[in-house]
N, C-alpha and C. Protein backbone atom coordinates (compact mmCIF):
# COMPACT_ATOMS: atom_id res chain seq x y z
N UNK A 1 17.32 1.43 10.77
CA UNK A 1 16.74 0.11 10.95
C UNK A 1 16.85 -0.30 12.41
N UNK A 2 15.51 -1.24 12.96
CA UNK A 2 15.84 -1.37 13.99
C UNK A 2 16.67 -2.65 14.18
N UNK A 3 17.61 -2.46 14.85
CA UNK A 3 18.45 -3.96 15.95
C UNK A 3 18.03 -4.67 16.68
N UNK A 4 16.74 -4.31 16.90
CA UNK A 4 16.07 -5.79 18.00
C UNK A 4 15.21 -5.39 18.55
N UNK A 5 14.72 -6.50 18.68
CA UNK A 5 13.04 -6.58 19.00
C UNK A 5 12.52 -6.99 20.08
N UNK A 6 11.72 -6.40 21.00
CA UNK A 6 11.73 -6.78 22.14
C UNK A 6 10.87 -8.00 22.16
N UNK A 7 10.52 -9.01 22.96
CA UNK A 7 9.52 -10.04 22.62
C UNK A 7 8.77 -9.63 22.22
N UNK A 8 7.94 -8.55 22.89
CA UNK A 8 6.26 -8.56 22.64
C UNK A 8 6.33 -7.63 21.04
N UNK A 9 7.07 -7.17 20.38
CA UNK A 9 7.56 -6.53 19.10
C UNK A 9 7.15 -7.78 18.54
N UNK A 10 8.05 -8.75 18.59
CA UNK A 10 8.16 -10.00 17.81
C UNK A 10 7.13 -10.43 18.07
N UNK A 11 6.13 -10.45 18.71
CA UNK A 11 4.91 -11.45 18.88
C UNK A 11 3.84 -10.59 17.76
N UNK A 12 4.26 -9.56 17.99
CA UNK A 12 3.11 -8.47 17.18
C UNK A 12 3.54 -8.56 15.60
N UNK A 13 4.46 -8.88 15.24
CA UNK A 13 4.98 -9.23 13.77
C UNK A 13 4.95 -10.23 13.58
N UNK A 14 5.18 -10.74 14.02
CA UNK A 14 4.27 -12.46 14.16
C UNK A 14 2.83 -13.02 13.94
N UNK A 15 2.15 -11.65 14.54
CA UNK A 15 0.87 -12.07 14.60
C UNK A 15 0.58 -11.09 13.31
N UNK A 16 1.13 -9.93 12.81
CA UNK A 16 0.67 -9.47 11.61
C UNK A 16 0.79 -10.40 10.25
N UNK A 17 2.09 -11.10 10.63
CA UNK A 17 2.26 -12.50 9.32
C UNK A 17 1.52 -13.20 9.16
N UNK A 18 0.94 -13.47 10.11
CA UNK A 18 0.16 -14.30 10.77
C UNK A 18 -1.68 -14.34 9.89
N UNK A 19 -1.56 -12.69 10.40
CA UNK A 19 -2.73 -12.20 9.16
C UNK A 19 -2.98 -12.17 8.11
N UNK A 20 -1.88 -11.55 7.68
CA UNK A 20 -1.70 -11.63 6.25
C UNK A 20 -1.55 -12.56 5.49
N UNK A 21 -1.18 -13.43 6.26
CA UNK A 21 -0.61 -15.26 5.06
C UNK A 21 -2.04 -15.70 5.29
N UNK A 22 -2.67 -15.79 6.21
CA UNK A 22 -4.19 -16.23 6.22
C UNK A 22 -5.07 -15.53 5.35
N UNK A 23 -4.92 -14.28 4.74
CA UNK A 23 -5.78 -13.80 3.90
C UNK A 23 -5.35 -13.77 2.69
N UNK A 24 -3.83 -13.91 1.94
CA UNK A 24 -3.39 -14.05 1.65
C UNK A 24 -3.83 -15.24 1.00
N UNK A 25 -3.90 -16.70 1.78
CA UNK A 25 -4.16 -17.85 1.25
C UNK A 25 -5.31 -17.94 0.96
N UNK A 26 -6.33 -17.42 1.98
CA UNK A 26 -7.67 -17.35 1.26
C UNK A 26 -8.60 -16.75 0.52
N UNK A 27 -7.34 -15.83 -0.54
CA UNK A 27 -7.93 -15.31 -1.48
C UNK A 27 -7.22 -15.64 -2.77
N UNK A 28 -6.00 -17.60 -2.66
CA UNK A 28 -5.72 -18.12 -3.34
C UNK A 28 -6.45 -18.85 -4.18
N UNK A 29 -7.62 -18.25 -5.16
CA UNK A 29 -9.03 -18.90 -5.15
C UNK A 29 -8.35 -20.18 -5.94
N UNK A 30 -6.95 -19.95 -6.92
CA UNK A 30 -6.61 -21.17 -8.06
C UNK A 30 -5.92 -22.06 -7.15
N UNK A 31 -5.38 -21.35 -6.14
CA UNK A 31 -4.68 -22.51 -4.98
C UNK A 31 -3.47 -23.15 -5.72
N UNK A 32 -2.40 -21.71 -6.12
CA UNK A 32 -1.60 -22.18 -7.15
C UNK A 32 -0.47 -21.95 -6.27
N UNK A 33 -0.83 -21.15 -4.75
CA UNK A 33 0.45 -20.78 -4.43
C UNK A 33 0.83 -19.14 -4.10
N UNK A 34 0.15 -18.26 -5.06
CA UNK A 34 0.48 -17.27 -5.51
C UNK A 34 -0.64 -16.58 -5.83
N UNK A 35 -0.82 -15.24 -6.02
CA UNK A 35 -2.14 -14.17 -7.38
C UNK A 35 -1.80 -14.14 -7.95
N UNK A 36 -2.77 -13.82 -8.70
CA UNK A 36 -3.07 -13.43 -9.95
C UNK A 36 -3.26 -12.23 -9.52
N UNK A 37 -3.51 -11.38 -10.63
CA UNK A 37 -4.09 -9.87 -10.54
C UNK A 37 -5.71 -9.94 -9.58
N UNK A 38 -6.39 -10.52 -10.16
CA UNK A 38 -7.72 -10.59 -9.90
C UNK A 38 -7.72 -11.18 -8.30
N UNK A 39 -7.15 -12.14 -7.95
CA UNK A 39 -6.90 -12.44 -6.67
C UNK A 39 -6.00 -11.76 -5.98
N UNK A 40 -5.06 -10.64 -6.04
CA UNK A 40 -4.33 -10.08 -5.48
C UNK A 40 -5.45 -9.12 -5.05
N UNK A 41 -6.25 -8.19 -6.20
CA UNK A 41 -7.13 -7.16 -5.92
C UNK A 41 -8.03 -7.86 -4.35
N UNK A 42 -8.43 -9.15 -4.84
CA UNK A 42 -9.42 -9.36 -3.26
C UNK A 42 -8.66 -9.44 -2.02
N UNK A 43 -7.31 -9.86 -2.17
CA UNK A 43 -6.38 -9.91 -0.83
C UNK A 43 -6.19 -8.35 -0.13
N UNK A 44 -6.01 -7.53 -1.19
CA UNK A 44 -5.77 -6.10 -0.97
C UNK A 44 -7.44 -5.69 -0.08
N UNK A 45 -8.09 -5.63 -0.66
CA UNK A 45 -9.63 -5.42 -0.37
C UNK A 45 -9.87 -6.15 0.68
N UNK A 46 -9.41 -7.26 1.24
CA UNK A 46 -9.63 -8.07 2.69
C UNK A 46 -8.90 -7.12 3.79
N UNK A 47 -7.88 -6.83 3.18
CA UNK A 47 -7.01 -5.77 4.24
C UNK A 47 -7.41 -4.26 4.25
N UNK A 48 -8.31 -4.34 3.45
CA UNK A 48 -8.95 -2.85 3.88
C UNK A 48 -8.70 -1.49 2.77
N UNK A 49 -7.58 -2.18 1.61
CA UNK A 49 -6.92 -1.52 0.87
C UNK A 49 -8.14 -1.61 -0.46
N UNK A 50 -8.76 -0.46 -0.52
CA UNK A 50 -9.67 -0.47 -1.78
C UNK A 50 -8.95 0.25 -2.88
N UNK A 51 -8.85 -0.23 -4.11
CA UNK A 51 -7.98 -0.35 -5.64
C UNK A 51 -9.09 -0.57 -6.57
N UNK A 52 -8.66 0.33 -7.54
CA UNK A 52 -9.41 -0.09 -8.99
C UNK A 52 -8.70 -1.73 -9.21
N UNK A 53 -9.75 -2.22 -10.09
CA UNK A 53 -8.71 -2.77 -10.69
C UNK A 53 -7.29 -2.64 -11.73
N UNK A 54 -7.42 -1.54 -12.23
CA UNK A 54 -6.63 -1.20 -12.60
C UNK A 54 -5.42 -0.44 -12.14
N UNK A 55 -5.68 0.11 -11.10
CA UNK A 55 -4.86 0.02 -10.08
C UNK A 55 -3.77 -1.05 -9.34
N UNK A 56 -4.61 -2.32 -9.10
CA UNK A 56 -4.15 -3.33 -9.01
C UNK A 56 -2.84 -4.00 -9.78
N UNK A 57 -3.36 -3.89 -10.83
CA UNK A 57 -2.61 -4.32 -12.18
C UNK A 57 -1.52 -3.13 -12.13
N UNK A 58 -1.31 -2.44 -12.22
CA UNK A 58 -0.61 -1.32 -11.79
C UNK A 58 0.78 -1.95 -10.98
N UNK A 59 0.25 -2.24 -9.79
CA UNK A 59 0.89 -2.46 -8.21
C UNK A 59 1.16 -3.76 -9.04
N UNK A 60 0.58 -4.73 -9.48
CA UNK A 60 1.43 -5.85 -9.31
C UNK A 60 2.57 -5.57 -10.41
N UNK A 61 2.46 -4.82 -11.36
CA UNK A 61 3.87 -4.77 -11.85
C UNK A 61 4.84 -4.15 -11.44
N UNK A 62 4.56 -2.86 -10.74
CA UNK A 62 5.45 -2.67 -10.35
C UNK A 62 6.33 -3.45 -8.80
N UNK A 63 5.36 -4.12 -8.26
CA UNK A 63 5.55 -4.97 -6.97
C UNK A 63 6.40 -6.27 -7.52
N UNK A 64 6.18 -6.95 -8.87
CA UNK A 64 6.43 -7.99 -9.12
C UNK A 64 7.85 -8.50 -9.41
N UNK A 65 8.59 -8.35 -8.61
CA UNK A 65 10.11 -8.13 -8.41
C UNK A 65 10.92 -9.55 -9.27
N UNK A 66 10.23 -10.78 -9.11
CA UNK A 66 10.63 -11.64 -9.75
C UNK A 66 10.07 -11.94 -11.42
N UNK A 67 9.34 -10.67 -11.96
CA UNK A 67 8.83 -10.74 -13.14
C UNK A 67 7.68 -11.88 -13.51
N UNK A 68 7.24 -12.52 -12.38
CA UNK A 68 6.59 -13.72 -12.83
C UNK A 68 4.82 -13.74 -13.18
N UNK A 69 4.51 -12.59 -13.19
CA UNK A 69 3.11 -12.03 -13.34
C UNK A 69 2.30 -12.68 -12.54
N UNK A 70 2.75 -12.71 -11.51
CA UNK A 70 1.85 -13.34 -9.93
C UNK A 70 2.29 -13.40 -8.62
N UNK A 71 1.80 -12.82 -7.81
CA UNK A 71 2.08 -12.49 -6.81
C UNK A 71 2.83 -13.47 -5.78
N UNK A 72 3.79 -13.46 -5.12
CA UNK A 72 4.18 -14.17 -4.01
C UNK A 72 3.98 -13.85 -2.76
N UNK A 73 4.25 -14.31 -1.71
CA UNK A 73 3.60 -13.88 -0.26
C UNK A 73 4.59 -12.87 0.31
N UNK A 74 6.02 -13.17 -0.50
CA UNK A 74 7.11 -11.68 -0.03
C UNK A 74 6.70 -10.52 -0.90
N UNK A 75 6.32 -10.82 -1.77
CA UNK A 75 5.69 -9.40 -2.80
C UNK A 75 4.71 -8.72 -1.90
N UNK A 76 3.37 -9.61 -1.46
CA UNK A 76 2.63 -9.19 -1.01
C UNK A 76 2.80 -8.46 0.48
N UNK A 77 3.30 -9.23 1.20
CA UNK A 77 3.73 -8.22 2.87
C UNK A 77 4.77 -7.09 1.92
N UNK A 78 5.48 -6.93 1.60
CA UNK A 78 6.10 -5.48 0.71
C UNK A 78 5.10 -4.42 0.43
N UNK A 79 4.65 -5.21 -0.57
CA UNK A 79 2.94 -4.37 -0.76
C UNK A 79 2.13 -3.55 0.32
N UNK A 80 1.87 -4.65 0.76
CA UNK A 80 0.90 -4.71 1.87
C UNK A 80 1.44 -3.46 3.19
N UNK A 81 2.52 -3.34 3.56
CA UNK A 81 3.32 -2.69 4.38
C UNK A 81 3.13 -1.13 4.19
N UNK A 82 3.94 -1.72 2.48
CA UNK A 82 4.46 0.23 2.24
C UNK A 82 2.67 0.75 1.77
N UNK A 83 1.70 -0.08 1.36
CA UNK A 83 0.57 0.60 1.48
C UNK A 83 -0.70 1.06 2.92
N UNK A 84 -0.20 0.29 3.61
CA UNK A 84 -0.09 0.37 5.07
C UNK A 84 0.60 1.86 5.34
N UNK A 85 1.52 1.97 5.48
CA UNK A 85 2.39 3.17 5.94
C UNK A 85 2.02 4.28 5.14
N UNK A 86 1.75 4.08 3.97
CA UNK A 86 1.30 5.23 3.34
C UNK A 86 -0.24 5.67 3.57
N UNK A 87 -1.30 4.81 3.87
CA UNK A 87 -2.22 5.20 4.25
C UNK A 87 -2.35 5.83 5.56
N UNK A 88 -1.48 5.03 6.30
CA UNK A 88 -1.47 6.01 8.30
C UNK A 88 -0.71 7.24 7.67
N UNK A 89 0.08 7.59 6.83
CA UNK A 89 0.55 8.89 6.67
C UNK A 89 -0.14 10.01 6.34
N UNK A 90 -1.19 9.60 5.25
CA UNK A 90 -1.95 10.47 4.74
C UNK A 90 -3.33 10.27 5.79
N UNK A 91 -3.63 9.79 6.57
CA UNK A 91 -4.82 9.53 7.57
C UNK A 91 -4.08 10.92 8.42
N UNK A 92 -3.31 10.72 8.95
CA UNK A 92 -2.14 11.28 10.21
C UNK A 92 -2.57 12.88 9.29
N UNK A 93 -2.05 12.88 8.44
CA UNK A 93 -2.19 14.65 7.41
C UNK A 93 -3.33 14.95 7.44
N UNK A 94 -4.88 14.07 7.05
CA UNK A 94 -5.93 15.22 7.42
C UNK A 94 -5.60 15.37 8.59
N UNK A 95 -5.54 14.78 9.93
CA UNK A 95 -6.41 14.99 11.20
C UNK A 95 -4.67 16.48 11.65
N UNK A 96 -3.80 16.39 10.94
CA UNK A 96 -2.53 17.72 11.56
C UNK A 96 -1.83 17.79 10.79
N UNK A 97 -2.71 18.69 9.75
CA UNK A 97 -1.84 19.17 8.19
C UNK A 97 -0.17 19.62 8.56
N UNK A 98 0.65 19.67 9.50
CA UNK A 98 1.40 20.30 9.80
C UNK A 98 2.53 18.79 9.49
N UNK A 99 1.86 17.84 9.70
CA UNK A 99 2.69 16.77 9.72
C UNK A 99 3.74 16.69 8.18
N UNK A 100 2.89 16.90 7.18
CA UNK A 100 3.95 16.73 6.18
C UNK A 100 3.67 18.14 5.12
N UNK A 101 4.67 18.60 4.72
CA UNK A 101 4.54 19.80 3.89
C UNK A 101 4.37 19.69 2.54
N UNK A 102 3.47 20.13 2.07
CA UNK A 102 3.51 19.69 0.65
C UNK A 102 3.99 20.40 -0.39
N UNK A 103 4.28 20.00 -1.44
CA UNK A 103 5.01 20.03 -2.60
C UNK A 103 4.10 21.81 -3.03
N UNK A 104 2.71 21.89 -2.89
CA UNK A 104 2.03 22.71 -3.39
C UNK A 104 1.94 23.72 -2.09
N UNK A 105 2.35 24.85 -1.75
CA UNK A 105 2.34 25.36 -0.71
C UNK A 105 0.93 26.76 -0.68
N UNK A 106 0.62 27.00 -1.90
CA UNK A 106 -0.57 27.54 -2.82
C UNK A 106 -1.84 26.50 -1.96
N UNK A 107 -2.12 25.29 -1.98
CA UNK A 107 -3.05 24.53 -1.42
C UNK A 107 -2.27 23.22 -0.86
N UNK A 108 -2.51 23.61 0.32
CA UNK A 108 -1.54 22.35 1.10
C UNK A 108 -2.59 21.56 1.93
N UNK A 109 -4.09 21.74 1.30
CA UNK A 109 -4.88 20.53 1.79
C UNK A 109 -4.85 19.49 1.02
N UNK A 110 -5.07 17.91 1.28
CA UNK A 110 -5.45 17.34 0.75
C UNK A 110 -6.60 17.06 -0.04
N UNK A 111 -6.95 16.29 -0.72
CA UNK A 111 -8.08 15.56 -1.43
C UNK A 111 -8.20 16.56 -3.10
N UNK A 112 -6.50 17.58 -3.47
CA UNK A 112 -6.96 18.25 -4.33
C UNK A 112 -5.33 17.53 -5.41
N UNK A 113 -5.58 16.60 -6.14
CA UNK A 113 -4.57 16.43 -6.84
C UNK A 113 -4.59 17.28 -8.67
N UNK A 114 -3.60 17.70 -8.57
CA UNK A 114 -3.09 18.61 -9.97
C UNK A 114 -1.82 19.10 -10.82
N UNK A 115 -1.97 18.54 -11.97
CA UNK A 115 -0.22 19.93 -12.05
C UNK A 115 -0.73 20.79 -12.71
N UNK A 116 0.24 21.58 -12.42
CA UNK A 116 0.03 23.42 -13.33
C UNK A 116 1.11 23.31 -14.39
N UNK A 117 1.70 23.21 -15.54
CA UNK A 117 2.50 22.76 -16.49
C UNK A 117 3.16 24.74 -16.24
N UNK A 118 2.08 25.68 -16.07
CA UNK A 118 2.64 26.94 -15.88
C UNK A 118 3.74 26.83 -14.95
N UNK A 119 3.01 27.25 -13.30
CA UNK A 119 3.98 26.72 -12.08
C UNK A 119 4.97 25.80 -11.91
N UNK A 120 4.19 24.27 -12.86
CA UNK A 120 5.33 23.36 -12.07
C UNK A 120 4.94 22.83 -10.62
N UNK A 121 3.71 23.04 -9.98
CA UNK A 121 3.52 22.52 -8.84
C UNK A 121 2.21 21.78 -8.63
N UNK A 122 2.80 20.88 -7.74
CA UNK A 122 2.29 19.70 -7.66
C UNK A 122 1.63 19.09 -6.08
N UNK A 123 0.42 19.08 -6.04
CA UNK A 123 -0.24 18.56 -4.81
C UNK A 123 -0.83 17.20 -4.79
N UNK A 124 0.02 16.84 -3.62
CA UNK A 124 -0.09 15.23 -4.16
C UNK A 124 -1.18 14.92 -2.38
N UNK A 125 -1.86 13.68 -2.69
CA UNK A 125 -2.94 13.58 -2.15
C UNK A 125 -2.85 11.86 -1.99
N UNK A 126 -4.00 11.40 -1.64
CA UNK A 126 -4.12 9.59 -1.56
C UNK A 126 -4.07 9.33 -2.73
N UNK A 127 -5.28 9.74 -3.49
CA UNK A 127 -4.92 9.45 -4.85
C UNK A 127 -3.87 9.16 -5.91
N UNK A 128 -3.10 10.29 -5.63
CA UNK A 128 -1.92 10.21 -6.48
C UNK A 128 -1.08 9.34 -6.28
N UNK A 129 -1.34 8.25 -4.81
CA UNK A 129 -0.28 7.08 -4.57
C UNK A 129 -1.77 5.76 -5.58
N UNK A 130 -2.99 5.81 -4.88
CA UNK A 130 -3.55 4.88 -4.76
C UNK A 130 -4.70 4.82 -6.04
């Protein structure tokens, strides 16, 4: 973890909160505070993050840390982050397959998700997060 932040760090996390609570709020269509499923999916989709809906529904349970079947704005930057980081990861893997090794060493490209119940091996891809 980091120990400190240099100003211009803090201005840049600042200004990402910054983003996010603004899209965040304006995809509060009930203006309750919080999402719903259906309004979480458009907050996700403002940030660039395209989800089934069922997908969605997915993420908010497992995201929904206070059990309350609606999203809060700390749920959402959580969300929002680790799906963030996981997308520059797997962006980063097409463009220098070398970056992360995969589970399937048989096909270690992406875009091919599968198990073999024979093998036991497993190639995991965007999909298999998203």
């Amino acid at each position: 973890f980091a120990e400190s932040l240099s100003w211009n760090e803090y201005l840049a996390v600042s200004q990402y909160l910054k983003e996010a609570y603004i899209k965040y709020q304006s995809c509060d269509i009930s203006r309750t505070g919080n999402l719903n499923t259906e309004e979480l999916w458009l907050a996700l989709s403002a940030c660039n993050i395209q989800l089934s809906k069922e997908a969605v529904e997915n993420v908010r349970r497992c995201y929904d840390r206070d059990h309350s079947g609606v999203f809060e704005f700390d749920e959402f930057i959580q969300l929002l982050v680790e799906c963030q980081l996981y997308d520059q990861c797997f962006e980063a893997r097409l463009h220098q397959p070398s970056i992360l090794t995969p589970l399937n060493r048989s096909n270690p490209m992406l875009g091919v998700s599968h198990v073999s119940a024979a093998s036991g091996l497993i190639t995991l891809d965007k999909t298999a997060f998203f």
